[in-house]
Protein backbone atom coordinates (compact mmCIF):
# COMPACT_ATOMS: atom_id res chain seq x y z
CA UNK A 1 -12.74 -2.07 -9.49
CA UNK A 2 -13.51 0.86 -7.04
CA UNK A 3 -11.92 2.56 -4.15
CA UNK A 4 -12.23 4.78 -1.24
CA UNK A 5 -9.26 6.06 1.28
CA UNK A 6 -9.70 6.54 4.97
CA UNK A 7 -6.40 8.67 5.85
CA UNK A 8 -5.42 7.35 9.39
CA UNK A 9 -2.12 8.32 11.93
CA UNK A 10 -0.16 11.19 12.88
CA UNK A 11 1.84 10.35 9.41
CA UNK A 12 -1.79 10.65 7.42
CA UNK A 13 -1.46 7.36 5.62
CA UNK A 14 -3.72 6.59 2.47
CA UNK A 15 -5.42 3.52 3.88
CA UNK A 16 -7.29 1.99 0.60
CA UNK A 17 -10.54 -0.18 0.79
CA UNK A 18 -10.63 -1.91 -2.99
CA UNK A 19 -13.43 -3.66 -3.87
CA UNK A 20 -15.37 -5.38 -6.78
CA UNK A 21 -18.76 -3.10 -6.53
CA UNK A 22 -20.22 -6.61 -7.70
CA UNK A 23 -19.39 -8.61 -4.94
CA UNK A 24 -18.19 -5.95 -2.47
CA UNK A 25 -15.47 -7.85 -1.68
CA UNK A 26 -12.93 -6.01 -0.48
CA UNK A 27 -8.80 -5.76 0.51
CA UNK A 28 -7.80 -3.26 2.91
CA UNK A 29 -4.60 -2.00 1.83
CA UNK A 30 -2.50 -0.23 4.35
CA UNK A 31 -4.00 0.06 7.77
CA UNK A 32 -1.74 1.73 9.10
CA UNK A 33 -3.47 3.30 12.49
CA UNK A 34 -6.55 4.12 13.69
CA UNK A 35 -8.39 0.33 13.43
CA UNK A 36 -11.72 1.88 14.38
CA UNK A 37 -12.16 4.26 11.55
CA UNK A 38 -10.96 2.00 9.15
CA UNK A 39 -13.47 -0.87 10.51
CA UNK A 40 -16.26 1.97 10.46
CA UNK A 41 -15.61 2.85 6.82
CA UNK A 42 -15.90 -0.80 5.78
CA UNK A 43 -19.18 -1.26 7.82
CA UNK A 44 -20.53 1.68 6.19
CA UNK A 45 -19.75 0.86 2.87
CA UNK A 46 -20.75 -2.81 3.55
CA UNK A 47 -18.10 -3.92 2.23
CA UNK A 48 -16.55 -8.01 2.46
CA UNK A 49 -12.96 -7.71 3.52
CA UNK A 50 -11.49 -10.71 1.93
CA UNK A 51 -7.48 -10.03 2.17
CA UNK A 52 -5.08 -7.30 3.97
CA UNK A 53 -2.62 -6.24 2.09
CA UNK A 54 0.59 -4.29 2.69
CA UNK A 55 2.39 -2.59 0.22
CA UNK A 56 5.51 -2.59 2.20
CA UNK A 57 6.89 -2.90 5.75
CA UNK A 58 7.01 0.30 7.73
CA UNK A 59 5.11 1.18 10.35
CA UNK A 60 2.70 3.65 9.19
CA UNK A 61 1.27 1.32 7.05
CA UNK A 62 1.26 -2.06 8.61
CA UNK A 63 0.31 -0.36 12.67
CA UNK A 64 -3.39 -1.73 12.23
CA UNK A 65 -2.04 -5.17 10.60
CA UNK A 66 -3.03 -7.11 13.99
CA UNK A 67 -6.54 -5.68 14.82
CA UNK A 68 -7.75 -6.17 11.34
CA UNK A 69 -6.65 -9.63 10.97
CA UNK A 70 -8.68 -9.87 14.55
CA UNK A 71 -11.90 -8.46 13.26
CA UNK A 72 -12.25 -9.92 9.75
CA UNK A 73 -9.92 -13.50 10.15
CA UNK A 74 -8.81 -13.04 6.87
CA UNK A 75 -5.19 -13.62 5.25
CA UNK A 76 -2.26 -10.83 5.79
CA UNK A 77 -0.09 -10.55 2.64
CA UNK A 78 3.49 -8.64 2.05
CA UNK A 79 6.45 -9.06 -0.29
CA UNK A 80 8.40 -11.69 1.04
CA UNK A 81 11.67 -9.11 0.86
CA UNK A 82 9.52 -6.86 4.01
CA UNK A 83 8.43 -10.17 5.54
CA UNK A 84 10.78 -9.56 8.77
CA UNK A 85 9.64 -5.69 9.12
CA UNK A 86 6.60 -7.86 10.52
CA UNK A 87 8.52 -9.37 13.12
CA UNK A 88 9.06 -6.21 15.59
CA UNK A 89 8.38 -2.61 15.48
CA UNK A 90 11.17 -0.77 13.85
CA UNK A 91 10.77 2.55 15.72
CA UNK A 92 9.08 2.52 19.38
CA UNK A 93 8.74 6.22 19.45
CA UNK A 94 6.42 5.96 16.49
CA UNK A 95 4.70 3.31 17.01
CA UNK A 96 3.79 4.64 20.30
CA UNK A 97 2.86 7.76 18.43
CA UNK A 98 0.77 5.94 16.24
CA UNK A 99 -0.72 3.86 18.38
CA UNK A 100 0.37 0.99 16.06
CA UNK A 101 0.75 -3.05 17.36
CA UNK A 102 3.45 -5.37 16.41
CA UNK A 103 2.16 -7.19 13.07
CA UNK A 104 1.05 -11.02 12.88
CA UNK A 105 3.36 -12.55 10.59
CA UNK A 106 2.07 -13.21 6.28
CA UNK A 107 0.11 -15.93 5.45
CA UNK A 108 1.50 -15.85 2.20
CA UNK A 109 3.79 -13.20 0.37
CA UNK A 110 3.43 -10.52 -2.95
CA UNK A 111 4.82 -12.00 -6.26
CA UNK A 112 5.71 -9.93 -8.57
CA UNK A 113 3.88 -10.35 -11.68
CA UNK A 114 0.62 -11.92 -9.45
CA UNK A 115 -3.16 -11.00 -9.92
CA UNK A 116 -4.65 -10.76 -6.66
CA UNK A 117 -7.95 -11.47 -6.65
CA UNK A 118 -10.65 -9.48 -5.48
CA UNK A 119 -14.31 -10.94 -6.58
CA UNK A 120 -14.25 -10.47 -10.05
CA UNK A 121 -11.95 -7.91 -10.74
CA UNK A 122 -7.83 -8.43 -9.61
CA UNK A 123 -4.61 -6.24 -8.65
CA UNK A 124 -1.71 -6.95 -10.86
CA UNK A 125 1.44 -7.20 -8.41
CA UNK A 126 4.14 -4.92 -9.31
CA UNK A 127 7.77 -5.59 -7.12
CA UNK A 128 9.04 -1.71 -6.86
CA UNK A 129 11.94 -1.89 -4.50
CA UNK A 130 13.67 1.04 -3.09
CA UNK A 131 11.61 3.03 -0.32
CA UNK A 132 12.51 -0.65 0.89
CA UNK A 133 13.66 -3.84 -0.37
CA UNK A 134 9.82 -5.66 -0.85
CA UNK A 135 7.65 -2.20 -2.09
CA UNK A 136 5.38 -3.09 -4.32
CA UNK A 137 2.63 -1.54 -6.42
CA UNK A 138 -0.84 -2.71 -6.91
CA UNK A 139 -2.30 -2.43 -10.51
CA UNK A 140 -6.28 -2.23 -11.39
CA UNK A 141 -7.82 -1.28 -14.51
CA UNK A 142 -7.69 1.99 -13.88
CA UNK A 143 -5.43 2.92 -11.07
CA UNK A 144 -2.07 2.68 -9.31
CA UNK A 145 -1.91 2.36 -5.77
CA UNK A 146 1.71 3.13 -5.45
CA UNK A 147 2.55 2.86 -1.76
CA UNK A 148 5.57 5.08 -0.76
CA UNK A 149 7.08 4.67 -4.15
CA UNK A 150 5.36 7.59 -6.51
CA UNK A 151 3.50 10.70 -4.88
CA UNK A 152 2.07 13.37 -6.30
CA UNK A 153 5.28 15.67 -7.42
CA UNK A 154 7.84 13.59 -5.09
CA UNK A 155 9.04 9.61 -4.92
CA UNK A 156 9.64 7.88 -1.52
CA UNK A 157 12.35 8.48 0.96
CA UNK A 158 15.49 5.92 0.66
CA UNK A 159 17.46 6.80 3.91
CA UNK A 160 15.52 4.17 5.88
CA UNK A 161 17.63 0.54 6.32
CA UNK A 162 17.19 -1.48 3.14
CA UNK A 163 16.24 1.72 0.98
CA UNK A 164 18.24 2.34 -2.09
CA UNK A 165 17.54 5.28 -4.49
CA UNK A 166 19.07 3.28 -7.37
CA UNK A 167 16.64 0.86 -6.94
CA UNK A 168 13.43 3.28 -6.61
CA UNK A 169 14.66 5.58 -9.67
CA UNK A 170 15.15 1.95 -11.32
CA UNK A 171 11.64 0.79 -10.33
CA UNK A 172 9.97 4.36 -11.23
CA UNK A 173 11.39 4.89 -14.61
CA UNK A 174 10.90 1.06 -15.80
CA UNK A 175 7.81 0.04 -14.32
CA UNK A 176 5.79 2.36 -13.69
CA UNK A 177 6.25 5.28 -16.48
CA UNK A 178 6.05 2.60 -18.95
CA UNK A 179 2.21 2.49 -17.69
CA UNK A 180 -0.51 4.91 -19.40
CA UNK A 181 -0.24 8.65 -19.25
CA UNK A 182 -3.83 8.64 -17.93
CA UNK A 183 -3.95 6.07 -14.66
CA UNK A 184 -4.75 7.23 -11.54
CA UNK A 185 -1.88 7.27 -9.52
CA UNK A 186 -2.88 6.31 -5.33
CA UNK A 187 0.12 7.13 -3.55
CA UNK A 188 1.09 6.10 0.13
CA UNK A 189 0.43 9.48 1.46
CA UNK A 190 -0.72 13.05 0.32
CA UNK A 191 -3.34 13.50 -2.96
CA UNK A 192 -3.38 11.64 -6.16
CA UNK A 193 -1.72 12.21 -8.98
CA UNK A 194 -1.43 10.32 -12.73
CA UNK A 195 1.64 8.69 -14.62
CA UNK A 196 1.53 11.71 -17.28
CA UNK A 197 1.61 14.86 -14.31
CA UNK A 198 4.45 12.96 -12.71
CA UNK A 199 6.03 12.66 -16.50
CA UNK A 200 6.20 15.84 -16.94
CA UNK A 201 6.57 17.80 -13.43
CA UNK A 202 8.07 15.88 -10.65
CA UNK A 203 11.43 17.28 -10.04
CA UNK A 204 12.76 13.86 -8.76
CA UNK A 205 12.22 12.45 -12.29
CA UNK A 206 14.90 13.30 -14.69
């Protein structure tokens, strides 16, 4: 499985295109702003969208949501525990900063445990609450896209409603250290990273 990142919105958030570079089917995971560069990266690349995918509920990364189901007609998916964050726009002032549109509801909802797939390769499903209650991360063969759960030298922010830092330190330490030393680690925002660097120098990981 490959990927590329456009990095859309005032907030600059890692908007993946994954795709089987057989098929070129492809998920767009996280559009969270600016629809037109997102839609002009996956034109370029030529690229099948076949599923949109949200690794959790805020707004920077589910503010596209509406005008991507209304280009490519294809199924939304979220954990069902971030289904309602769907339902209305938690914060006008940055939505209207974004640019972002209230989301279309799932079609279906992220199990944990799940392959999606994507032509003939698949994302393993990996329920990481904490940043909120439905986070997940998305497995490949050979990286992590770790939505606002694991950066590079930090871990996602837990004062939102529904965040817990239990939870996240929980979901960090048990399911996603226990992965290899060498996988690429995608975050949410800012560069990538792998399990092993965050091993042995984020500060938030004791």
């Amino acid at each position: 499985m490959k990927y590329d990142v456009v990095v859309v919105g005032a907030l600059e958030t890692n908007c993946y295109l994954v795709y089987c570079p057989e098929t070129l089917d492809c998920a767009i995971v996280d559009p969270g702003a600016a629809p037109e560069r997102i839609i002009a990266a996956v034109a370029e690349r030529e690229l099948k969208p076949i599923a949109i995918l949200n690794t959790h509920g805020h707004i920077d990364h589910i503010g596209s949501n509406r005008e991507m189901k209304n280009k490519y007609r294809v199924p939304l998916r979220i954990h069902k525990a971030d289904g309602p964050m769907l339902a209305h726009i938690q914060s006008i002032e940055l939505s209207l900063l974004l640019g972002a549109e209230e989301s279309p509801p799932a079609d279906s909802y992220l199990k944990e445990g799940e392959a999606v797939t994507i032509g003939r390769c698949s994302l393993a499903v990996i329920h990481t609450p904490g940043h909120s209650p439905g986070s997940v991360s998305l497995l490949a063969d050979s990286f992590l896209l770790s939505g606002d759960t694991l950066f590079c030298g930090g871990v996602g922010r837990t004062d939102l409603p529904g965040g817990s830092f239990r939870d996240l330190e929980d979901s960090i330490k048990r399911k996603l250290l226990t992965l290899s030393d060498d996988l690429l680690v995608l975050p949410g925002h800012g560069p990538r990273t792998t399990i092993g660097q965050e091993k042995d120098t984020n500060p938030f990981i004791s």
